[in-house]
PDB file of N, CA and C in Angstrom:
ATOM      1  N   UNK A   1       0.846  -1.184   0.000  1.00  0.00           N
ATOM      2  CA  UNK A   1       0.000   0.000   0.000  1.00  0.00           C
ATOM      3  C   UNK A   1       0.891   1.247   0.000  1.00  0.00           C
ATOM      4  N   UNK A   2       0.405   2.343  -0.843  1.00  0.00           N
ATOM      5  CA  UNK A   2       1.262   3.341  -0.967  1.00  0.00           C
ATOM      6  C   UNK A   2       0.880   4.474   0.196  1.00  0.00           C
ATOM      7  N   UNK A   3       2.305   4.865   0.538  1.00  0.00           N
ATOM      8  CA  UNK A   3       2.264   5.976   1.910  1.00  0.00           C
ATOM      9  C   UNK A   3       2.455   7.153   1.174  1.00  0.00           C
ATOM     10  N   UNK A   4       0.931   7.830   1.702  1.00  0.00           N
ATOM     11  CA  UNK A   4       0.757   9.163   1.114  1.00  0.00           C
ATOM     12  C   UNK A   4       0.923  10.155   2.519  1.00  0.00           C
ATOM     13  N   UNK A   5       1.249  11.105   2.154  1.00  0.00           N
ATOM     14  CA  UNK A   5       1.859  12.146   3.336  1.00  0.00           C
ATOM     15  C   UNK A   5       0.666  13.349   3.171  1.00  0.00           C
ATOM     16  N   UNK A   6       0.460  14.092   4.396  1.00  0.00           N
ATOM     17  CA  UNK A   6      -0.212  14.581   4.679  1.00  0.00           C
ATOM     18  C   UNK A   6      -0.165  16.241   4.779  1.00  0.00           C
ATOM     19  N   UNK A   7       1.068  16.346   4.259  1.00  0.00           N
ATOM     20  CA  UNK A   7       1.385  18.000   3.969  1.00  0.00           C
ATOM     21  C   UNK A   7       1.551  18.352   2.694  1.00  0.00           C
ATOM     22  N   UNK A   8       1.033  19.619   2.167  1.00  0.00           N
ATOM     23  CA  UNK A   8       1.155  20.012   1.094  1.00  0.00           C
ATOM     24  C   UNK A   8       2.215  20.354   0.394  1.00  0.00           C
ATOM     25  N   UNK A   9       2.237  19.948  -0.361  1.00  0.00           N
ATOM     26  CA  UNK A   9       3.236  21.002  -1.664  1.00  0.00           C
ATOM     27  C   UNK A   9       2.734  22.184  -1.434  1.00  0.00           C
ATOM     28  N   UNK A  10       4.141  23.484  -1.430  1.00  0.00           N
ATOM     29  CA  UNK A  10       3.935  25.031  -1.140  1.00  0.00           C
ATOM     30  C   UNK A  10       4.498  25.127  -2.489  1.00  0.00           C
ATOM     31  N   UNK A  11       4.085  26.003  -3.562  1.00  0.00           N
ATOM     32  CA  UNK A  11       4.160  26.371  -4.826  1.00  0.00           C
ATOM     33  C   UNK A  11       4.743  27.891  -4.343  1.00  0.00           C
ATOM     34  N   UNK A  12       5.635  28.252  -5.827  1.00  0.00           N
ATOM     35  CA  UNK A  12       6.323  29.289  -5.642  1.00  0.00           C
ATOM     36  C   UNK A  12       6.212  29.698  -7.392  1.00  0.00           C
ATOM     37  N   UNK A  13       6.226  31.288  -7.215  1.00  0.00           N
ATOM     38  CA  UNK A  13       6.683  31.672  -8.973  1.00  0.00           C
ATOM     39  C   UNK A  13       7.229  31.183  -8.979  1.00  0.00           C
ATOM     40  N   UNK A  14       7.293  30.509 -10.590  1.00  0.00           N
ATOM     41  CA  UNK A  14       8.167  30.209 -11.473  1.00  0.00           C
ATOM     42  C   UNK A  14       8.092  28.615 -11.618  1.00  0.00           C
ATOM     43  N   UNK A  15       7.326  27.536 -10.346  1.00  0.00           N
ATOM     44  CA  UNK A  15       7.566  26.705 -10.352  1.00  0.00           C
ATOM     45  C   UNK A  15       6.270  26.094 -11.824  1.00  0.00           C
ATOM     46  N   UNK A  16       6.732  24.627 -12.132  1.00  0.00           N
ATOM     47  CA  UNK A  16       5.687  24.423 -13.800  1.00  0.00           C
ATOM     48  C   UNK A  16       4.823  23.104 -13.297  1.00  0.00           C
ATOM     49  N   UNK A  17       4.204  22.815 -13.984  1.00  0.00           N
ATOM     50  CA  UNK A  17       3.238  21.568 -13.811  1.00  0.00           C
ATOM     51  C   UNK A  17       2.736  21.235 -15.650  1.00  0.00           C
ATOM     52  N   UNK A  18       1.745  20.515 -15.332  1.00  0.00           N
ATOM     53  CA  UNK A  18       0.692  20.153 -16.705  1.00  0.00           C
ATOM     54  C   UNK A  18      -0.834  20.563 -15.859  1.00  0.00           C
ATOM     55  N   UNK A  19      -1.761  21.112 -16.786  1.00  0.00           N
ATOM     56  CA  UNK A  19      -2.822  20.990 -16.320  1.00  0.00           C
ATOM     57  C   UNK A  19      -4.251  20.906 -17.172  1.00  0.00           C
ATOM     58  N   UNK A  20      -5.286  20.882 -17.107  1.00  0.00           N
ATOM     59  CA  UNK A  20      -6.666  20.797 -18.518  1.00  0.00           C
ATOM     60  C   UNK A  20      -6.429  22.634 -18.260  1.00  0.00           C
ATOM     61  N   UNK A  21      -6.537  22.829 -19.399  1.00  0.00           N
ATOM     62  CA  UNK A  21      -6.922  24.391 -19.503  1.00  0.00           C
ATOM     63  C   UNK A  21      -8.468  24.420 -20.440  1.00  0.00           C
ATOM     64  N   UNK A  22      -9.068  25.199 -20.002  1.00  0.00           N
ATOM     65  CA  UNK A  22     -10.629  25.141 -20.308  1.00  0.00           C
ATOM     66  C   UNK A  22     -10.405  26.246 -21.392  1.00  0.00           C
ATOM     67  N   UNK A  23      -9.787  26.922 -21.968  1.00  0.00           N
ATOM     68  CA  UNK A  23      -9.779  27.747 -23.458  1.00  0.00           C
ATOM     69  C   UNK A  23      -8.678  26.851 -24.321  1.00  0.00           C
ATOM     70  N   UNK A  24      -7.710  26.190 -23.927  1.00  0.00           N
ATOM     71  CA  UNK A  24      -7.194  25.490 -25.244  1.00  0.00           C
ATOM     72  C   UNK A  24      -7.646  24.008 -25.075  1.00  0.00           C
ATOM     73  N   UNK A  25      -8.400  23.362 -24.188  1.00  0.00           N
ATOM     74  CA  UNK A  25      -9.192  22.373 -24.295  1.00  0.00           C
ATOM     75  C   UNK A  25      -8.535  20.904 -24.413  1.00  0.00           C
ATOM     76  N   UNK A  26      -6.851  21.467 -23.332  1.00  0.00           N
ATOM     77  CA  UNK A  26      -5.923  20.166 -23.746  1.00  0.00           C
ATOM     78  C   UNK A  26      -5.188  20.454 -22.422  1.00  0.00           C
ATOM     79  N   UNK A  27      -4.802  19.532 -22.205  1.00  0.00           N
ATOM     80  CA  UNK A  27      -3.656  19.251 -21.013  1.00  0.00           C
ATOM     81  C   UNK A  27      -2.321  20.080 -21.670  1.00  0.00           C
ATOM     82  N   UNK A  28      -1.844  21.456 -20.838  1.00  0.00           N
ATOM     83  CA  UNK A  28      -0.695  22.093 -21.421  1.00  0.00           C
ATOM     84  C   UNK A  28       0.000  22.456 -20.334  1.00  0.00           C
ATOM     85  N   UNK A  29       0.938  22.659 -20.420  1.00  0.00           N
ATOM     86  CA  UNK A  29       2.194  23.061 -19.413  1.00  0.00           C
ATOM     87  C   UNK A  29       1.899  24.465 -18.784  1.00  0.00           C
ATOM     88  N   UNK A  30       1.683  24.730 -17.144  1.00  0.00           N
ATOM     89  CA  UNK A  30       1.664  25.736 -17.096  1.00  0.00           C
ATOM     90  C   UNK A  30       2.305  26.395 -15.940  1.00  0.00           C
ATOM     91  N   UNK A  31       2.879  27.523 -15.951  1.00  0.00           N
ATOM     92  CA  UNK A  31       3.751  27.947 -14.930  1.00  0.00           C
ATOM     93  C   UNK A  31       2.823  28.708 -13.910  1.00  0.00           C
ATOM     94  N   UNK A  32       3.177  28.855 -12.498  1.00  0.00           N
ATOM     95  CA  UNK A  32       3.116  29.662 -11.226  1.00  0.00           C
ATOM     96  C   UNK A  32       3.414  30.789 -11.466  1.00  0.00           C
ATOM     97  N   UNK A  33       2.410  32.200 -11.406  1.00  0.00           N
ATOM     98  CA  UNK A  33       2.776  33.343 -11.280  1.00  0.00           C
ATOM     99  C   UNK A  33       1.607  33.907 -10.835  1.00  0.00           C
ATOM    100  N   UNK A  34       2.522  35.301 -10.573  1.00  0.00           N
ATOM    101  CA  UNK A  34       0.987  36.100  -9.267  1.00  0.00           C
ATOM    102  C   UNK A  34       0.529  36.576 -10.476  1.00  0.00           C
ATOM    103  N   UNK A  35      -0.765  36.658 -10.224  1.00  0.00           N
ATOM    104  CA  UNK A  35      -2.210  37.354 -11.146  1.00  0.00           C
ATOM    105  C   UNK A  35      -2.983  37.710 -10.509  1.00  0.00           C
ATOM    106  N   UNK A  36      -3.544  38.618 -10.723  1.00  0.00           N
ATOM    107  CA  UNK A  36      -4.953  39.180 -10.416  1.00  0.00           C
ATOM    108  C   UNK A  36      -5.765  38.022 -11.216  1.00  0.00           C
ATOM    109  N   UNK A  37      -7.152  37.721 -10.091  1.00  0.00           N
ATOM    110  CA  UNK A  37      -7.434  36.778 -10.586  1.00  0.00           C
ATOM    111  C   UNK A  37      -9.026  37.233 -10.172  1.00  0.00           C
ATOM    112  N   UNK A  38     -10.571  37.357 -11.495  1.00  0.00           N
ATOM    113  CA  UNK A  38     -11.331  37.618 -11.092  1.00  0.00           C
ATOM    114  C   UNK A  38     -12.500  36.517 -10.498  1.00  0.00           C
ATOM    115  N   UNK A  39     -13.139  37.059  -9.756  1.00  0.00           N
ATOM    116  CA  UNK A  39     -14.194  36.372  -8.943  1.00  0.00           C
ATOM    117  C   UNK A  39     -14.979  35.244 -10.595  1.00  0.00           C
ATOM    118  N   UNK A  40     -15.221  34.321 -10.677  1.00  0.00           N
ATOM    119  CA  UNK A  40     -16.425  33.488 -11.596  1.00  0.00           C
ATOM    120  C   UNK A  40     -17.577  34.157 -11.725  1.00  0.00           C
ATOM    121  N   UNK A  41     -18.229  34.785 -10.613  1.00  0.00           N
ATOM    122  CA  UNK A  41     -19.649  35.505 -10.494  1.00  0.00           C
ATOM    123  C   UNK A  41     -19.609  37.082 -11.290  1.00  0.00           C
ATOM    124  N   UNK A  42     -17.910  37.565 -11.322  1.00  0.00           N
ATOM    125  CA  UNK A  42     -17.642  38.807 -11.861  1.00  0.00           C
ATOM    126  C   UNK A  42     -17.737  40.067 -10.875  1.00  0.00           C
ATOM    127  N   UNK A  43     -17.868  39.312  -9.579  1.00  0.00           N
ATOM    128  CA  UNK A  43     -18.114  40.620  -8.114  1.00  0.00           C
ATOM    129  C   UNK A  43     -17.201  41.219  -7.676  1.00  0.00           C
ATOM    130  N   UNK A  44     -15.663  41.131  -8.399  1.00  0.00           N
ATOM    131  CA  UNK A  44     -14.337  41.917  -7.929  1.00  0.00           C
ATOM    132  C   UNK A  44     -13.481  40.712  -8.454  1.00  0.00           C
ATOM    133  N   UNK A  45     -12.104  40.658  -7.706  1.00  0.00           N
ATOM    134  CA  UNK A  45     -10.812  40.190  -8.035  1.00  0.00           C
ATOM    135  C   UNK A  45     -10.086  40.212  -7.442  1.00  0.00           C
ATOM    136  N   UNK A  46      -9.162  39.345  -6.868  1.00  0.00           N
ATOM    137  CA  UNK A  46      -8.305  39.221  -5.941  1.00  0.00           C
ATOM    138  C   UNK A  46      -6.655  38.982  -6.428  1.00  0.00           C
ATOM    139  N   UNK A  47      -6.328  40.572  -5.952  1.00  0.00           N
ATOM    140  CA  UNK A  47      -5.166  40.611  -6.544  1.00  0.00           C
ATOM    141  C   UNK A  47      -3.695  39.988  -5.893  1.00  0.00           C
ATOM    142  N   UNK A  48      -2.764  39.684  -6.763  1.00  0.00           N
ATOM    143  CA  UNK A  48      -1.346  39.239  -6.903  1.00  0.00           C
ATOM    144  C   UNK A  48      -1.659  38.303  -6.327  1.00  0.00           C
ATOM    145  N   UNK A  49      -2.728  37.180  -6.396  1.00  0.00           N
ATOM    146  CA  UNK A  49      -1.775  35.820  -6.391  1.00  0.00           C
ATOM    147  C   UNK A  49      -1.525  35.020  -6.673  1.00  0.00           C
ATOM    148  N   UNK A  50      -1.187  33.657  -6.049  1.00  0.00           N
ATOM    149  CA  UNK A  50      -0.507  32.681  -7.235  1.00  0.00           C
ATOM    150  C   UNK A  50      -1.307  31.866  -7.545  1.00  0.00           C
ATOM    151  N   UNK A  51      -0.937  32.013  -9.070  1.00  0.00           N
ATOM    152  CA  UNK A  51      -1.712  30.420  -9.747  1.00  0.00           C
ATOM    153  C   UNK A  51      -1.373  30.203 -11.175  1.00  0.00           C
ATOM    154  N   UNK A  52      -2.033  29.257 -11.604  1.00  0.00           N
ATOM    155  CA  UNK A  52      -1.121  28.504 -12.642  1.00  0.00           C
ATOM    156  C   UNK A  52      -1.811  29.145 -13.790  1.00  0.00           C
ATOM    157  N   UNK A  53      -0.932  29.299 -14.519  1.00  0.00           N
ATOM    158  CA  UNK A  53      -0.719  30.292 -15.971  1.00  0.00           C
ATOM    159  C   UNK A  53      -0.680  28.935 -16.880  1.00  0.00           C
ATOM    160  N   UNK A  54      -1.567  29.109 -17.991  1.00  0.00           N
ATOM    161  CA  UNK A  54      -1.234  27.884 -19.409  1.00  0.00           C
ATOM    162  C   UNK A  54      -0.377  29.087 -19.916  1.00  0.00           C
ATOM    163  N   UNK A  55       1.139  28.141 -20.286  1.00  0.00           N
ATOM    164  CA  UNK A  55       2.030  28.630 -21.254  1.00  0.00           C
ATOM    165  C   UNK A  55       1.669  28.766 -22.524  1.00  0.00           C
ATOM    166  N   UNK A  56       0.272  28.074 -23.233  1.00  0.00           N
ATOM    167  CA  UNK A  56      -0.127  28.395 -24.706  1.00  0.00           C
ATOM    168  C   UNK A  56      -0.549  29.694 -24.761  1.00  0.00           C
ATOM    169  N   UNK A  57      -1.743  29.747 -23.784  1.00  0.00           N
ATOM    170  CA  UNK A  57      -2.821  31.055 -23.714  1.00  0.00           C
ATOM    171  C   UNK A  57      -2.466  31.746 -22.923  1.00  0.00           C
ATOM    172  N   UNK A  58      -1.998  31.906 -22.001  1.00  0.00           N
ATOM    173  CA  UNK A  58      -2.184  33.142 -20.721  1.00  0.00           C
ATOM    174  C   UNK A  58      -3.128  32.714 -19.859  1.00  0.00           C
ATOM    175  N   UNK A  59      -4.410  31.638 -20.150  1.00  0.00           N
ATOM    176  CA  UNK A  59      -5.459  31.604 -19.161  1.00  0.00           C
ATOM    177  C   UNK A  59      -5.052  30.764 -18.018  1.00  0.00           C
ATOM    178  N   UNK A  60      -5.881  31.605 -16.885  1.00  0.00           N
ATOM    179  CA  UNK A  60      -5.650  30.669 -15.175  1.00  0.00           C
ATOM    180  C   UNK A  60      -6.307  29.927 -15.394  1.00  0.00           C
ATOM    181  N   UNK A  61      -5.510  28.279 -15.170  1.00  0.00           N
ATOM    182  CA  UNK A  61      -6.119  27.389 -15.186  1.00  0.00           C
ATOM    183  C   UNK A  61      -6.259  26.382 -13.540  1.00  0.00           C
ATOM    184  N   UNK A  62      -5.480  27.153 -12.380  1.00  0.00           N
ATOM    185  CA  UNK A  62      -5.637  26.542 -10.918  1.00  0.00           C
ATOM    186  C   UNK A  62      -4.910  27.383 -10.271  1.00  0.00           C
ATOM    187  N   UNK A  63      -5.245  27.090  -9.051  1.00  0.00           N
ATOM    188  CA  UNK A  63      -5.118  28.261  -7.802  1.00  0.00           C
ATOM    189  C   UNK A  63      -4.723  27.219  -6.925  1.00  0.00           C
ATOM    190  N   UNK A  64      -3.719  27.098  -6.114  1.00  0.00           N
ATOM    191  CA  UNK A  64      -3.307  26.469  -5.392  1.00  0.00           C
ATOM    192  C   UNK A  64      -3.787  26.645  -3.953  1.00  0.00           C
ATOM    193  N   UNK A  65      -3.510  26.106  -3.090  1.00  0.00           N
ATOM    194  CA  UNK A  65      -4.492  25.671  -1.907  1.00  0.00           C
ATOM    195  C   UNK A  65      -3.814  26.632  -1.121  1.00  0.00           C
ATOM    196  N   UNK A  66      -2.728  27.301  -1.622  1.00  0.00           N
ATOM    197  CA  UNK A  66      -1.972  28.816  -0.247  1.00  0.00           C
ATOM    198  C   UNK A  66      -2.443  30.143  -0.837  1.00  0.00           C
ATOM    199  N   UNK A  67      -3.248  30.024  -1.925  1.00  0.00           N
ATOM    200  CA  UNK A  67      -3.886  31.196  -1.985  1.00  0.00           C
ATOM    201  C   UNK A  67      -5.474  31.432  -1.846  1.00  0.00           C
ATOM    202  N   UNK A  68      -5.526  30.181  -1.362  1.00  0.00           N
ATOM    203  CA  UNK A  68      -7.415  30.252  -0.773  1.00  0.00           C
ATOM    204  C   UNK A  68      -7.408  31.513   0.486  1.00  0.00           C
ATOM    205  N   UNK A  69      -6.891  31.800   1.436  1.00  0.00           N
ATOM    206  CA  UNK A  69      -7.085  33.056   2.627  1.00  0.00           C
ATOM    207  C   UNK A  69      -6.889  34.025   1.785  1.00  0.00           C
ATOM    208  N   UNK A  70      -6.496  34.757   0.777  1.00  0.00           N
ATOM    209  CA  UNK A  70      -6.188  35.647   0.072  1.00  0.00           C
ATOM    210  C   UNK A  70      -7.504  36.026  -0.462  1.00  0.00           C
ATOM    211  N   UNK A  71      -8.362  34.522  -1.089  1.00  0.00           N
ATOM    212  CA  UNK A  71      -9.399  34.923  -1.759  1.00  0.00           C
ATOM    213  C   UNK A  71     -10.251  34.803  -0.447  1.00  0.00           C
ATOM    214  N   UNK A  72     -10.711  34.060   0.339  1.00  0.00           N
ATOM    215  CA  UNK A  72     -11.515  34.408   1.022  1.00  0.00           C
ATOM    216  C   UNK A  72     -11.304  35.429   2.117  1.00  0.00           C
ATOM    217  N   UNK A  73     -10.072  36.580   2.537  1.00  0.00           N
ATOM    218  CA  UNK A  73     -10.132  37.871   2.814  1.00  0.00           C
ATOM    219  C   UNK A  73     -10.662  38.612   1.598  1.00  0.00           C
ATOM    220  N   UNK A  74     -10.821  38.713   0.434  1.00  0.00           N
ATOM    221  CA  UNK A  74     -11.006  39.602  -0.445  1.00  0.00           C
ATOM    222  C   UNK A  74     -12.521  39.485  -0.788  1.00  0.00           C
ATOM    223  N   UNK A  75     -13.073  38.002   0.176  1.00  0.00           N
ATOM    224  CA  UNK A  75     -14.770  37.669  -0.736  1.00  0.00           C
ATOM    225  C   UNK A  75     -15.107  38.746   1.003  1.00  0.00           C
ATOM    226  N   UNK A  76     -14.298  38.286   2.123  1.00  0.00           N
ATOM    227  CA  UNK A  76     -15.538  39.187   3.310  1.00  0.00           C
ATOM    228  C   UNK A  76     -15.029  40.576   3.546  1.00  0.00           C
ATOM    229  N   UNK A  77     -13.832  40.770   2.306  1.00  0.00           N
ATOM    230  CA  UNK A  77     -14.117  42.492   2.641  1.00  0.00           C
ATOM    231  C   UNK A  77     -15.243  42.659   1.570  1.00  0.00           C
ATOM    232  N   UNK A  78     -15.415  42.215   0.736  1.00  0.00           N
ATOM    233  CA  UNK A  78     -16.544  42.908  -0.390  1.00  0.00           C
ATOM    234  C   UNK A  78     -18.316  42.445  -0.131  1.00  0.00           C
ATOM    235  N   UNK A  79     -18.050  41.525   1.140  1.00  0.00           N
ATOM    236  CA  UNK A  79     -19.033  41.040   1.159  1.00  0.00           C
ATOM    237  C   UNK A  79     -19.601  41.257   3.124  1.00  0.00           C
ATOM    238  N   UNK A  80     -18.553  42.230   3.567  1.00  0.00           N
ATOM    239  CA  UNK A  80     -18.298  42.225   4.734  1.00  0.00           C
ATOM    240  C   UNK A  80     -18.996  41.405   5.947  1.00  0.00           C
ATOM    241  N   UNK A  81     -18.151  40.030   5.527  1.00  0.00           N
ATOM    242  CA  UNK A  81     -17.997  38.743   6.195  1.00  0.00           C
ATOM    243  C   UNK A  81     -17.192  38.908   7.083  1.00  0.00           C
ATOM    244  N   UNK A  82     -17.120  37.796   7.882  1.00  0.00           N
ATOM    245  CA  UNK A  82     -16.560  38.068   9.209  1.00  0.00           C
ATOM    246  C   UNK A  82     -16.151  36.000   9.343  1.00  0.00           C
ATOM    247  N   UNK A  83     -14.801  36.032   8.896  1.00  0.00           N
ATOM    248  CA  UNK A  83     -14.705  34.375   9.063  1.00  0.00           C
ATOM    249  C   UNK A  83     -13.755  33.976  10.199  1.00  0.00           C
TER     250      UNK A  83
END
């Protein structure tokens, strides 16, 4: 049985992966860099942080799990939440 560990990978600019990108509609190589990145609903944007860039297109195709507090400080200032 395989021993899986229980701490995350911490991602940094610059670091690369593969991922599905939903505008070129293919598994493509994509690098870590800070972006402004907007809300899905279109209610604001949460700026500089990290996530994965497709090297074909430019489009964010994942957000890594150390920039979730970033977005959820930026959803309860606009939504003035209290978490």
């Amino acid at each position: 049985m395989p021993e899986y560990s229980n701490s995350m990978k911490i991602l940094k600019v610059g670091d690369q992966a593969k991922a599905a990108c939903e505008t070129c509609q293919a598994f493509t190589s994509i690098t870590y860099q800070l972006h402004d990145v907007p809300f899905s609903d279109g209610s604001g944007l949460t700026k500089n942080i990290l996530a994965g860039v497709c090297d074909v297109c430019g489009a964010v195709t994942v957000i890594p799990h150390q920039s979730t507090p970033a977005i959820c400080s930026t959803l309860a200032q606009q939504h003035n939440f209290v978490y």
